[in-house]
Every structure is written in structure tokens, then in C-alpha cells.
Protein backbone atom coordinates (compact mmCIF):
# COMPACT_ATOMS: atom_id res chain seq x y z
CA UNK A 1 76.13 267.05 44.08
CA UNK A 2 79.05 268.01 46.04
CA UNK A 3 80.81 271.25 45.38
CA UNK A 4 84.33 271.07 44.42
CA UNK A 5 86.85 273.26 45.70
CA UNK A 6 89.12 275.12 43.09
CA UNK A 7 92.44 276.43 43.89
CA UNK A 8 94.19 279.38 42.14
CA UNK A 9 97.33 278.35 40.63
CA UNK A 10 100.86 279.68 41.83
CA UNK A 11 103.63 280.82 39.98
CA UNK A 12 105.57 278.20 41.33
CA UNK A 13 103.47 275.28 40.00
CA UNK A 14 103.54 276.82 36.57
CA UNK A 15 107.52 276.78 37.07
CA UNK A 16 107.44 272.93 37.68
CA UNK A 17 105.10 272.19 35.03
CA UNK A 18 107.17 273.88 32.36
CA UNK A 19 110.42 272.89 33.63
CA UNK A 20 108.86 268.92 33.90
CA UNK A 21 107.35 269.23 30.57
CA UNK A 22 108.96 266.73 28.72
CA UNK A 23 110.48 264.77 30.95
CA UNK A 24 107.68 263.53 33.18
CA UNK A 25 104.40 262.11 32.73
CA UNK A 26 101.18 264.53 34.04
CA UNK A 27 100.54 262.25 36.69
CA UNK A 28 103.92 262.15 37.93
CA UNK A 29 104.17 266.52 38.07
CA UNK A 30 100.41 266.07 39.73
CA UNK A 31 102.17 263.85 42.81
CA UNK A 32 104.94 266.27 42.59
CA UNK A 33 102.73 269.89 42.78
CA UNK A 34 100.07 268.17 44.72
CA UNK A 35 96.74 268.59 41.96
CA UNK A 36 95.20 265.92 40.01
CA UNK A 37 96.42 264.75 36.38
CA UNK A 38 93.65 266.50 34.88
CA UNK A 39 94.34 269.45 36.27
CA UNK A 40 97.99 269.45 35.03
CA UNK A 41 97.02 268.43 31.41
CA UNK A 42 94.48 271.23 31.69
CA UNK A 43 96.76 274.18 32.80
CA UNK A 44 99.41 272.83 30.47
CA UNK A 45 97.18 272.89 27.45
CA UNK A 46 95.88 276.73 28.71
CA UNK A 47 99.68 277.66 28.55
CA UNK A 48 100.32 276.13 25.35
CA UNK A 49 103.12 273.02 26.97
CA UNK A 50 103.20 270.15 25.46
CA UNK A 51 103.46 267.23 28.07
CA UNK A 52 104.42 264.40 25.31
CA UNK A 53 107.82 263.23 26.80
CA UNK A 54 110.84 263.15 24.26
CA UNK A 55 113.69 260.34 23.75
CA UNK A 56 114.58 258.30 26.04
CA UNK A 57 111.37 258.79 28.08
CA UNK A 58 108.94 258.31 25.10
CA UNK A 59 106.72 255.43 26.11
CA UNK A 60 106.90 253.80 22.74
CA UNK A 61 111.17 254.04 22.87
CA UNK A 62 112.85 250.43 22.52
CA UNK A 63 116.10 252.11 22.40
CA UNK A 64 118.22 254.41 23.91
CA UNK A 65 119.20 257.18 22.16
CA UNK A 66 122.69 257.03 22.53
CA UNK A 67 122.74 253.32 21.25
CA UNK A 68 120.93 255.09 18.22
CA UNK A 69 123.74 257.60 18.03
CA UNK A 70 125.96 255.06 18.51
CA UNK A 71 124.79 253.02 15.53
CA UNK A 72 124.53 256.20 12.75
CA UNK A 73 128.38 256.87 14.31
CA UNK A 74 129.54 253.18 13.34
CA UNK A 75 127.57 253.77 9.91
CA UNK A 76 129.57 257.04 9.36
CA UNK A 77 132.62 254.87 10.00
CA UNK A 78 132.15 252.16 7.38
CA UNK A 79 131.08 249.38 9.38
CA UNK A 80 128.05 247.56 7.88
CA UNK A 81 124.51 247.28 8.74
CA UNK A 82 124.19 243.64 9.71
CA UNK A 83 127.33 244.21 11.61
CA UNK A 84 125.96 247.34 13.43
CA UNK A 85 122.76 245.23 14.18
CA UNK A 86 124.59 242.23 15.31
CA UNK A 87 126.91 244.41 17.67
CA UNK A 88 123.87 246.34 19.30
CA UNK A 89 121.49 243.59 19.41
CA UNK A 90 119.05 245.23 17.27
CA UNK A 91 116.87 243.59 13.84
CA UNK A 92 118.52 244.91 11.20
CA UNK A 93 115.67 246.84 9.72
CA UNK A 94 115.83 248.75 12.92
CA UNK A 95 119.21 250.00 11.88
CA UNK A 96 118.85 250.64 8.76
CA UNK A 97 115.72 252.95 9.78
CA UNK A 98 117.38 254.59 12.24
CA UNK A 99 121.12 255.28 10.21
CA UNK A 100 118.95 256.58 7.30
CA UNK A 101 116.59 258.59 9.45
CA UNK A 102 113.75 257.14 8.76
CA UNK A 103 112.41 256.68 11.98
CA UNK A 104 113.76 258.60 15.00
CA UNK A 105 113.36 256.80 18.62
């Protein structure tokens, strides 16, 4: 069985994967710092960062968050739902979940 070789991490690495945290996925701040995905997710866990990405970036986001914003603004205004849904080109239970904050990407 092959011996792996294990490299001490560097302050700057920990910098990147804090400051990525969030924004990118593990394997893209691997390519970035140059160690494998399972590396990052390890050293992130051992630091206590959470890697699950946030708005926008969320893999299971259909909409952007300022469309979202956008919609609970035209609420706020008076305008109704199915008119909200029809402008944005949304269903209009998505509206209505998102202007009553009932679901939140």
C-alpha cells in the first residue's frame, strides 16, 4: 500500500477557506489552494466552517434573491399575488411562500 504524503496546512489556506466558505463549493477552494475536496471538507469541519453555500449560490435556488426581494417589496406595496407571480414569472404558490416567509430561497 502506498504511503501518502501529508502536508501541514498554512495560515494562508485557512484564510481562503474561511473567506470562500459560503460562497464556493469544497471542490472549487481545493482547485483554488491546491488539496483535494476531502481535505478541504476535513479542515473546514476541524475549524468549525460550514461550507453549505447561501442564496444565490445554494444548489437547490430557482430564484434569485433579489427577484425574491423584489416580490415581498411589490407585496408591501399593494400589488396582488397573482399579479406579482405573473410579473416575475413565478407559480403563484411560490410567491405566496416566499412574501409570507414561508420558505426562504
Amino acid at each position: 500500500m502506498p504511503k501518502t504524503r501529508r502536508y501541514a496546512w498554512v495560515r494562508a489556506e485557512i484564510m481562503i477557506i474561511r473567506q470562500c466558505a459560503g460562497t464556493m463549493t469544497a471542490l472549487q477552494i481545493a482547485v483554488l489552494i491546491g488539496r483535494t475536496d476531502t481535505a478541504v471538507r476535513c479542515k473546514a469541519a476541524e475549524l468549525g466552517v460550514s461550507l453549505r453555500l447561501h442564496g444565490d449560490r445554494h444548489q437547490s435556488a430557482r430564484y434569485r434573491q433579489e427577484d425574491i426581494e423584489l416580490a415581498r417589496q411589490m407585496h408591501a406595496a399593494g400589488i396582488f399575488r397573482h399579479d406579482i407571480a405573473e410579473k416575475l414569472e413565478m407559480p403563484r404558490g411560490a410567491v405566496k411562500q416566499f412574501i409570507y416567509f414561508e420558505r426562504r430561497i
